[in-house]
C-alpha atoms as a PDB file:
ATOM      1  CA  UNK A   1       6.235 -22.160  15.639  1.00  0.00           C
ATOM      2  CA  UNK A   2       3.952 -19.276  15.444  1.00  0.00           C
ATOM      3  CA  UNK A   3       3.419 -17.089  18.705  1.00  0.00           C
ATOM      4  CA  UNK A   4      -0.016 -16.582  19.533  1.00  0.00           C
ATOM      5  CA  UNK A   5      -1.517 -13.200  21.315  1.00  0.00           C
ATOM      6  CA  UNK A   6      -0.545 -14.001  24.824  1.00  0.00           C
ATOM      7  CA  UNK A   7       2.876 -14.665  23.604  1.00  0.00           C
ATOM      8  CA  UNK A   8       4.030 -11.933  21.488  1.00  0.00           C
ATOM      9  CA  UNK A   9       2.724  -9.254  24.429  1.00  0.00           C
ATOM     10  CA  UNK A  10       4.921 -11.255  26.896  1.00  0.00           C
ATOM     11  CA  UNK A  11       7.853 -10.763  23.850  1.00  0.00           C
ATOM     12  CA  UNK A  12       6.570  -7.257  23.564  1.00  0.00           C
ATOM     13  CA  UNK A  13       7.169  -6.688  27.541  1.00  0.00           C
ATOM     14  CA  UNK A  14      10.762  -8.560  27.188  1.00  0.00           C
ATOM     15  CA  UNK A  15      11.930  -6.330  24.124  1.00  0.00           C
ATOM     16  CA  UNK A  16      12.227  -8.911  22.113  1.00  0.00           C
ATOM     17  CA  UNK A  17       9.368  -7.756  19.523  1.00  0.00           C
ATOM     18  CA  UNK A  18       9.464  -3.771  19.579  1.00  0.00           C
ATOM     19  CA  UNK A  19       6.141  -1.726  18.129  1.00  0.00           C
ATOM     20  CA  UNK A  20       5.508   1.454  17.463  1.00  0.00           C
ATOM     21  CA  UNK A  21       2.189   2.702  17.245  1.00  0.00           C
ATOM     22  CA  UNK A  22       0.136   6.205  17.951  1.00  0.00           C
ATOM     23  CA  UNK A  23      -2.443   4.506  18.847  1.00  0.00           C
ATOM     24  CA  UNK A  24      -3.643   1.362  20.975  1.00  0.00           C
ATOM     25  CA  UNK A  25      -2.365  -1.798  19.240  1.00  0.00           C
ATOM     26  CA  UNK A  26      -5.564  -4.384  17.911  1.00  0.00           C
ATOM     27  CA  UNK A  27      -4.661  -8.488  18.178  1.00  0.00           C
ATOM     28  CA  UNK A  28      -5.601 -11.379  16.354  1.00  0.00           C
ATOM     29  CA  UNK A  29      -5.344 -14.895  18.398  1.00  0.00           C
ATOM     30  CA  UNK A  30      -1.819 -14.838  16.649  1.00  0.00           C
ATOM     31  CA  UNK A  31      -1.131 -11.121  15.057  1.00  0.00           C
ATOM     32  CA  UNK A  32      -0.258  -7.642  15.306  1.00  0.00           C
ATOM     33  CA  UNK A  33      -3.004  -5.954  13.304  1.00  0.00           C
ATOM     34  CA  UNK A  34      -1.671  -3.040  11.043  1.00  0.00           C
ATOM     35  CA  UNK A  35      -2.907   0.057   9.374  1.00  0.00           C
ATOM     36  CA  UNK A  36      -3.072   1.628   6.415  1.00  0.00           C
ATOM     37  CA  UNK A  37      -1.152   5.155   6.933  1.00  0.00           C
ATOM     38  CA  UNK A  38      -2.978   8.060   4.402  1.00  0.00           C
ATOM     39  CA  UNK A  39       0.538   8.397   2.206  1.00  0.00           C
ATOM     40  CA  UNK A  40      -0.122   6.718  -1.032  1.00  0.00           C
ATOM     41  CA  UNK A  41       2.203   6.270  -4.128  1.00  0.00           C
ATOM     42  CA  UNK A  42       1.793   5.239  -7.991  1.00  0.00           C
ATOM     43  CA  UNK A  43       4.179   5.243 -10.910  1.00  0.00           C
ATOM     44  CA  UNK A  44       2.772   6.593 -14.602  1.00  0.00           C
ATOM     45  CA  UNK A  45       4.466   7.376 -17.832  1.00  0.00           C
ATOM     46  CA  UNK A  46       5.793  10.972 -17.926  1.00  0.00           C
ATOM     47  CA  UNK A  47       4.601  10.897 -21.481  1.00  0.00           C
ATOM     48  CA  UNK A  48       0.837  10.248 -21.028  1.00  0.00           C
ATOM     49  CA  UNK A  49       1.079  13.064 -18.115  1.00  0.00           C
ATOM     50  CA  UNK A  50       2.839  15.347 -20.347  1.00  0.00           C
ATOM     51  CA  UNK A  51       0.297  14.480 -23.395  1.00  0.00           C
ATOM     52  CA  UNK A  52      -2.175  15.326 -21.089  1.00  0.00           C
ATOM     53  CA  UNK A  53      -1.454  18.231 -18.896  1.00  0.00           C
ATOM     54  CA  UNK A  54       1.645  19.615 -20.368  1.00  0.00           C
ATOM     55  CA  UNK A  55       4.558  20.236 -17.657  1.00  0.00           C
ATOM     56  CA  UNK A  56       1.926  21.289 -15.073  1.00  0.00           C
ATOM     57  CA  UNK A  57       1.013  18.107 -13.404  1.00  0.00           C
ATOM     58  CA  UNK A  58       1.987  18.049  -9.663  1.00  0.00           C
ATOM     59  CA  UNK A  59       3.445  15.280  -7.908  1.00  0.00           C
ATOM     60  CA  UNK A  60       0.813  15.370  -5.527  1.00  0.00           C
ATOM     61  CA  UNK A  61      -2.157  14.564  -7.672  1.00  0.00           C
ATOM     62  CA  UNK A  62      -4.194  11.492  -8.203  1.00  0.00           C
ATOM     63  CA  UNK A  63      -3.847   9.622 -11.197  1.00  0.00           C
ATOM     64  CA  UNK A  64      -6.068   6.681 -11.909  1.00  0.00           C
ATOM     65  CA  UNK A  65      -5.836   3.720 -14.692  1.00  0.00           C
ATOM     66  CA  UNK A  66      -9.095   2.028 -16.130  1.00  0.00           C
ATOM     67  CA  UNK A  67      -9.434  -0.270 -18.781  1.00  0.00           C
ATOM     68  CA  UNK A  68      -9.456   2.742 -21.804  1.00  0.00           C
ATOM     69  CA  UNK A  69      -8.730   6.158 -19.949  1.00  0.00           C
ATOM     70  CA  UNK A  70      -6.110   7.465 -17.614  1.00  0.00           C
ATOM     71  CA  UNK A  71      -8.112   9.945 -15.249  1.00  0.00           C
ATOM     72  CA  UNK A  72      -5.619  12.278 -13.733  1.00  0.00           C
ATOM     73  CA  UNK A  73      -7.371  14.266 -10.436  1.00  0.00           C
ATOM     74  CA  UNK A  74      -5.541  17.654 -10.290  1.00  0.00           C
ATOM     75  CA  UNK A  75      -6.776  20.271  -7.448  1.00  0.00           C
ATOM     76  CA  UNK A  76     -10.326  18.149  -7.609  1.00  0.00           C
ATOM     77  CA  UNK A  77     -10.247  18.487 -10.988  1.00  0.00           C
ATOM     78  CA  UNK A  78     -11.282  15.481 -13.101  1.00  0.00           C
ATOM     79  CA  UNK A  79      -8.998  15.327 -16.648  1.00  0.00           C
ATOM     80  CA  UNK A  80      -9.805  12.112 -18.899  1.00  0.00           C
ATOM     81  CA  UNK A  81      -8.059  11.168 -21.698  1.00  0.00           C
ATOM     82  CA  UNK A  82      -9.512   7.663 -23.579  1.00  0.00           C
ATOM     83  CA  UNK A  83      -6.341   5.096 -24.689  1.00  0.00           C
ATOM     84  CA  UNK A  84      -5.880   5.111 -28.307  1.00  0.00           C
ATOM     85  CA  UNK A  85      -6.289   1.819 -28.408  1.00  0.00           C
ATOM     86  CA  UNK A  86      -2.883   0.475 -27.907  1.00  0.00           C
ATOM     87  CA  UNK A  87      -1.613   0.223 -24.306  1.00  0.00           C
ATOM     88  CA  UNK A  88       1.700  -0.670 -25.440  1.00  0.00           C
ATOM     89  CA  UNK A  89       2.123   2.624 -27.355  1.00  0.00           C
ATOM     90  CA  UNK A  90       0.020   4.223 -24.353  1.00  0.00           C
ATOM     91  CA  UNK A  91       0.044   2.933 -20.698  1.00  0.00           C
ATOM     92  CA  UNK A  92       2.938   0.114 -20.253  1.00  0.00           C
ATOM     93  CA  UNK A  93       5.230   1.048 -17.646  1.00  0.00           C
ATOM     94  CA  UNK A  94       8.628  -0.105 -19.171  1.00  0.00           C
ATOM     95  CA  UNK A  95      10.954  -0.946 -16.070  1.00  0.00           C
ATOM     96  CA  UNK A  96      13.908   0.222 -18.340  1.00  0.00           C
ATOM     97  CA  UNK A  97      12.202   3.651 -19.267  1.00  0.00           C
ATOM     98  CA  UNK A  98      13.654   6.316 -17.206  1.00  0.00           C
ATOM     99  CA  UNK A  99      10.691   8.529 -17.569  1.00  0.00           C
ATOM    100  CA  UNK A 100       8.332   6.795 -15.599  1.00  0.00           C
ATOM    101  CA  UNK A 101       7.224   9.183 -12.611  1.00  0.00           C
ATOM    102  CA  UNK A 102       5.859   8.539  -8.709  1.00  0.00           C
ATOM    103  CA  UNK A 103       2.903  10.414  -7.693  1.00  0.00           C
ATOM    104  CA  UNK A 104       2.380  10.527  -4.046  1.00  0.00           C
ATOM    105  CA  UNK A 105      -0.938  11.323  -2.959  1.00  0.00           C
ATOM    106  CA  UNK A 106      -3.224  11.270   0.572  1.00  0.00           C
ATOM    107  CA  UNK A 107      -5.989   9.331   1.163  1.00  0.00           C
ATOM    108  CA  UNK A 108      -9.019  11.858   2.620  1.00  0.00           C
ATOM    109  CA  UNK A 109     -10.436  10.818   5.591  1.00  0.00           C
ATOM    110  CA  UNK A 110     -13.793  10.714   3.472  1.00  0.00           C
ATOM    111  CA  UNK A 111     -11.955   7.626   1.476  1.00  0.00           C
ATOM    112  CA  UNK A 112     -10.352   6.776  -2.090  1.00  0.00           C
ATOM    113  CA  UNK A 113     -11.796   4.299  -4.329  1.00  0.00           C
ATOM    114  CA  UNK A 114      -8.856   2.672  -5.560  1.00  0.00           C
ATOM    115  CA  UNK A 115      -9.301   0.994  -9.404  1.00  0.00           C
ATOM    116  CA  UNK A 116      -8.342  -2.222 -10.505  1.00  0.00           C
ATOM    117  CA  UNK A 117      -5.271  -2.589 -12.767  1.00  0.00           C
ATOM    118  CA  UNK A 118      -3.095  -0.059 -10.939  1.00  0.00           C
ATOM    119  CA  UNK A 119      -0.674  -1.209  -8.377  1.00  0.00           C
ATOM    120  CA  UNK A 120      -0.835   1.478  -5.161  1.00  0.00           C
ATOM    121  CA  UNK A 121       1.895   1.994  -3.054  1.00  0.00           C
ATOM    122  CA  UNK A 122       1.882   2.885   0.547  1.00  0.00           C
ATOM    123  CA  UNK A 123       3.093   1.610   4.283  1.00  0.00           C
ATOM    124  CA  UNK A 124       1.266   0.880   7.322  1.00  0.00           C
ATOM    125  CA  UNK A 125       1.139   3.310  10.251  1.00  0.00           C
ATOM    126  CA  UNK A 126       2.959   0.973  13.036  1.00  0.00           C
ATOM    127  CA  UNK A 127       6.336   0.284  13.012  1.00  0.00           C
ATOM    128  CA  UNK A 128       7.765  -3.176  13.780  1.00  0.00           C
ATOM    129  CA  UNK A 129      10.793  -5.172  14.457  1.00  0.00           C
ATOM    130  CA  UNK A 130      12.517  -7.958  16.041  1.00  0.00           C
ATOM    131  CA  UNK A 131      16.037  -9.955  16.774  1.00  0.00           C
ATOM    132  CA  UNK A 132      14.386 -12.941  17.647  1.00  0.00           C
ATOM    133  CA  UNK A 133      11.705 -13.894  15.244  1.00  0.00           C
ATOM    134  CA  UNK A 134      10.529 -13.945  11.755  1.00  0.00           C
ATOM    135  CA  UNK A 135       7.912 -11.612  11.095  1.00  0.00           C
ATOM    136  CA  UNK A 136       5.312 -12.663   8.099  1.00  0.00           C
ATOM    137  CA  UNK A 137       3.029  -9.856   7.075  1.00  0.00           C
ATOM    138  CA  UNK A 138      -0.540 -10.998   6.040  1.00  0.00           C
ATOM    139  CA  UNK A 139      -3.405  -9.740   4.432  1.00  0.00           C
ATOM    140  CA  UNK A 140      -6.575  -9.613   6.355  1.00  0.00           C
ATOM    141  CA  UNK A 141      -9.490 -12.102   4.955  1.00  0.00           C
ATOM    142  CA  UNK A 142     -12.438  -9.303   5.049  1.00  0.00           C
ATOM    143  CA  UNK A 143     -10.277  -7.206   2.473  1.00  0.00           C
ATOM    144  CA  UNK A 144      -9.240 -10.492   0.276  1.00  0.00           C
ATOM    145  CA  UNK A 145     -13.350 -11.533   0.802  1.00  0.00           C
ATOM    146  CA  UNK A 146     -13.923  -8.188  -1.201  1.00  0.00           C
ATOM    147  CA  UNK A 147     -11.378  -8.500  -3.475  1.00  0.00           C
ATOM    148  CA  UNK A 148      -8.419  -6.253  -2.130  1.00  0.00           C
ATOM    149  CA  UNK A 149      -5.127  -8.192  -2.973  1.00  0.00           C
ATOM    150  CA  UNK A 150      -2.213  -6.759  -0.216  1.00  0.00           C
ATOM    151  CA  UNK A 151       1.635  -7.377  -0.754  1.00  0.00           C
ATOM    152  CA  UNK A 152       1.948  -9.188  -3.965  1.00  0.00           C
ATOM    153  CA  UNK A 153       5.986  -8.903  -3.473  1.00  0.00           C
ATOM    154  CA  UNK A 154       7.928 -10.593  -0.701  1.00  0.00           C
ATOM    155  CA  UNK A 155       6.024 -10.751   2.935  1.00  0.00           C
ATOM    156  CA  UNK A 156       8.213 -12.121   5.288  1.00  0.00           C
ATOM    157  CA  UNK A 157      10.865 -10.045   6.584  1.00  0.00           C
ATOM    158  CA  UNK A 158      13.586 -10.300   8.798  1.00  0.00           C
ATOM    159  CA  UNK A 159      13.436  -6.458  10.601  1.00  0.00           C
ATOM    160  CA  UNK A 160      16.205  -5.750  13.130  1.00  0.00           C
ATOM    161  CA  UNK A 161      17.179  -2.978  14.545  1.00  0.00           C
ATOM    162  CA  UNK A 162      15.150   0.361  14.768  1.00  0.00           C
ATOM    163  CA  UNK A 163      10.985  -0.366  14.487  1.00  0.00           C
ATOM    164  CA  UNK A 164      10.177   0.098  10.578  1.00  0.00           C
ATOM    165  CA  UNK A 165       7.213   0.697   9.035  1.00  0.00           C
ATOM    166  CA  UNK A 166       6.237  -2.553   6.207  1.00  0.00           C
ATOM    167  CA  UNK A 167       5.814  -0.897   2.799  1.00  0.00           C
ATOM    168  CA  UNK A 168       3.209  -2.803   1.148  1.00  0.00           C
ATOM    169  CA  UNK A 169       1.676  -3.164  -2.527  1.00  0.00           C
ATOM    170  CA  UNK A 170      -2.318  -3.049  -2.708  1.00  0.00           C
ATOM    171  CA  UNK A 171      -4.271  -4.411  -5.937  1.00  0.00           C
ATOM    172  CA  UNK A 172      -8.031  -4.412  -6.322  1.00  0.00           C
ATOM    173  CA  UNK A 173     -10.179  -6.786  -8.826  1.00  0.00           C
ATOM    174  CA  UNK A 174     -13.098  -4.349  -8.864  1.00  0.00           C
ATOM    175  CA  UNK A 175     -13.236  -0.593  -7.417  1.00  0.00           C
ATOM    176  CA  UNK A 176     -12.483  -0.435  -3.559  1.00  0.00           C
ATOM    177  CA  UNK A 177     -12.742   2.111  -1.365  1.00  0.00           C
ATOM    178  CA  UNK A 178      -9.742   2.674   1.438  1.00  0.00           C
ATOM    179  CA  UNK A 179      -9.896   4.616   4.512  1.00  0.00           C
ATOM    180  CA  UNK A 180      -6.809   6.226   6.126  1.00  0.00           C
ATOM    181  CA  UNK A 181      -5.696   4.141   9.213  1.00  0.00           C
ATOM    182  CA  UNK A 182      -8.438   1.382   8.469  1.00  0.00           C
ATOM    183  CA  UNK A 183      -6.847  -2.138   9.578  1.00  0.00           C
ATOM    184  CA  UNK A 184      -5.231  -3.431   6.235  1.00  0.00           C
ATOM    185  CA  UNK A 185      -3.099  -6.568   7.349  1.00  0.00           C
ATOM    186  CA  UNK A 186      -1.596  -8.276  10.134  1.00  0.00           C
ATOM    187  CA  UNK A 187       2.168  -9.121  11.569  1.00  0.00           C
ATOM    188  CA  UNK A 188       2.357 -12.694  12.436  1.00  0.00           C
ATOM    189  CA  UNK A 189       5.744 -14.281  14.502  1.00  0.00           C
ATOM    190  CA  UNK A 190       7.556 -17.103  14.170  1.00  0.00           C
ATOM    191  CA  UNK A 191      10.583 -18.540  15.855  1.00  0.00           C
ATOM    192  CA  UNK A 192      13.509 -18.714  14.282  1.00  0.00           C
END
């Protein structure tokens, strides 16, 4: 059975659900809305960085993958570099290539515009948990409406102990922009 609002506040003022939040929590008639904290992550090919900026490419910049170009933003500073036409030889992230590197980066409060075939990494601002009851983390249907896909991996969790925040994985079908603590998903409850 899924707890509605009323519900999870009364497990909220038992201890049974435990949130933690800077700011004043937002409901659905049966969620915990969450939001999207301003640490992002990707993963590139050292190679193409190395092709294209030599061994000076932070850790900290933006790197972006279209259709034919990587565009790497370093210190606000746009490099392009078009695919030579074979992605394989190019672009593929290998899963048993070693040099494949994560860039974090922060989302300005003036927004990202986040491109379609890259997967972003990042985690929502409020941390969750509970003993008592399964906890399924949604995606909101505005975002999906507009074409923002949210968590592609495995959603439902079992969090005890401490509050945690969810990591999530964000995919776009067209370019989207994202906003730092914007709502980006929700925490539903069900009994065990």
């Amino acid at each position: 059975m899924i707890l509605d609002k009323e519900e999870i506040i009364k497990q909220m003022e038992y201890g049974k659900i435990r949130v933690e939040s800077k700011e004043k929590l937002n409901y659905n008639p049966n969620s915990v809305i969450v939001t999207l904290n301003k640490k992002m992550w990707s993963y590139v090919p050292v190679k193409i960085v190395r092709d294209i900026c030599g061994t000076g490419l932070h850790k900290k910049s933006v790197h972006l993958i279209e259709k034919d170009k990587l565009t790497i933003v370093k210190n606000q500073n746009y490099i392009t570099i078009k695919n030579s036409g074979s992605y394989k030889d190019d672009i593929v992230l290998d899963p048993k290539d070693k040099n494949i590197e994560k860039y974090e980066f922060e989302i300005p409060e003036t927004g990202l515009i986040l491109l379609p075939n890259m997967i972003y990494l990042a985690r929502t601002n409020e941390k969750i948990s509970s003993e008592d009851f399964m906890l399924l983390l949604d995606g909101l249907e505005n975002l999906s409406d507009i074409g923002l896909q949210m968590n592609i991996t495995s959603n439902i969790s079992f969090k005890t102990g401490e509050p945690t925040s969810w990591n999530i994985q964000i995919m776009v079908l067209h370019p989207l922009m994202v906003y730092p603590n914007m709502d980006i998903g929700k925490i539903l409850f069900f009994k065990k």
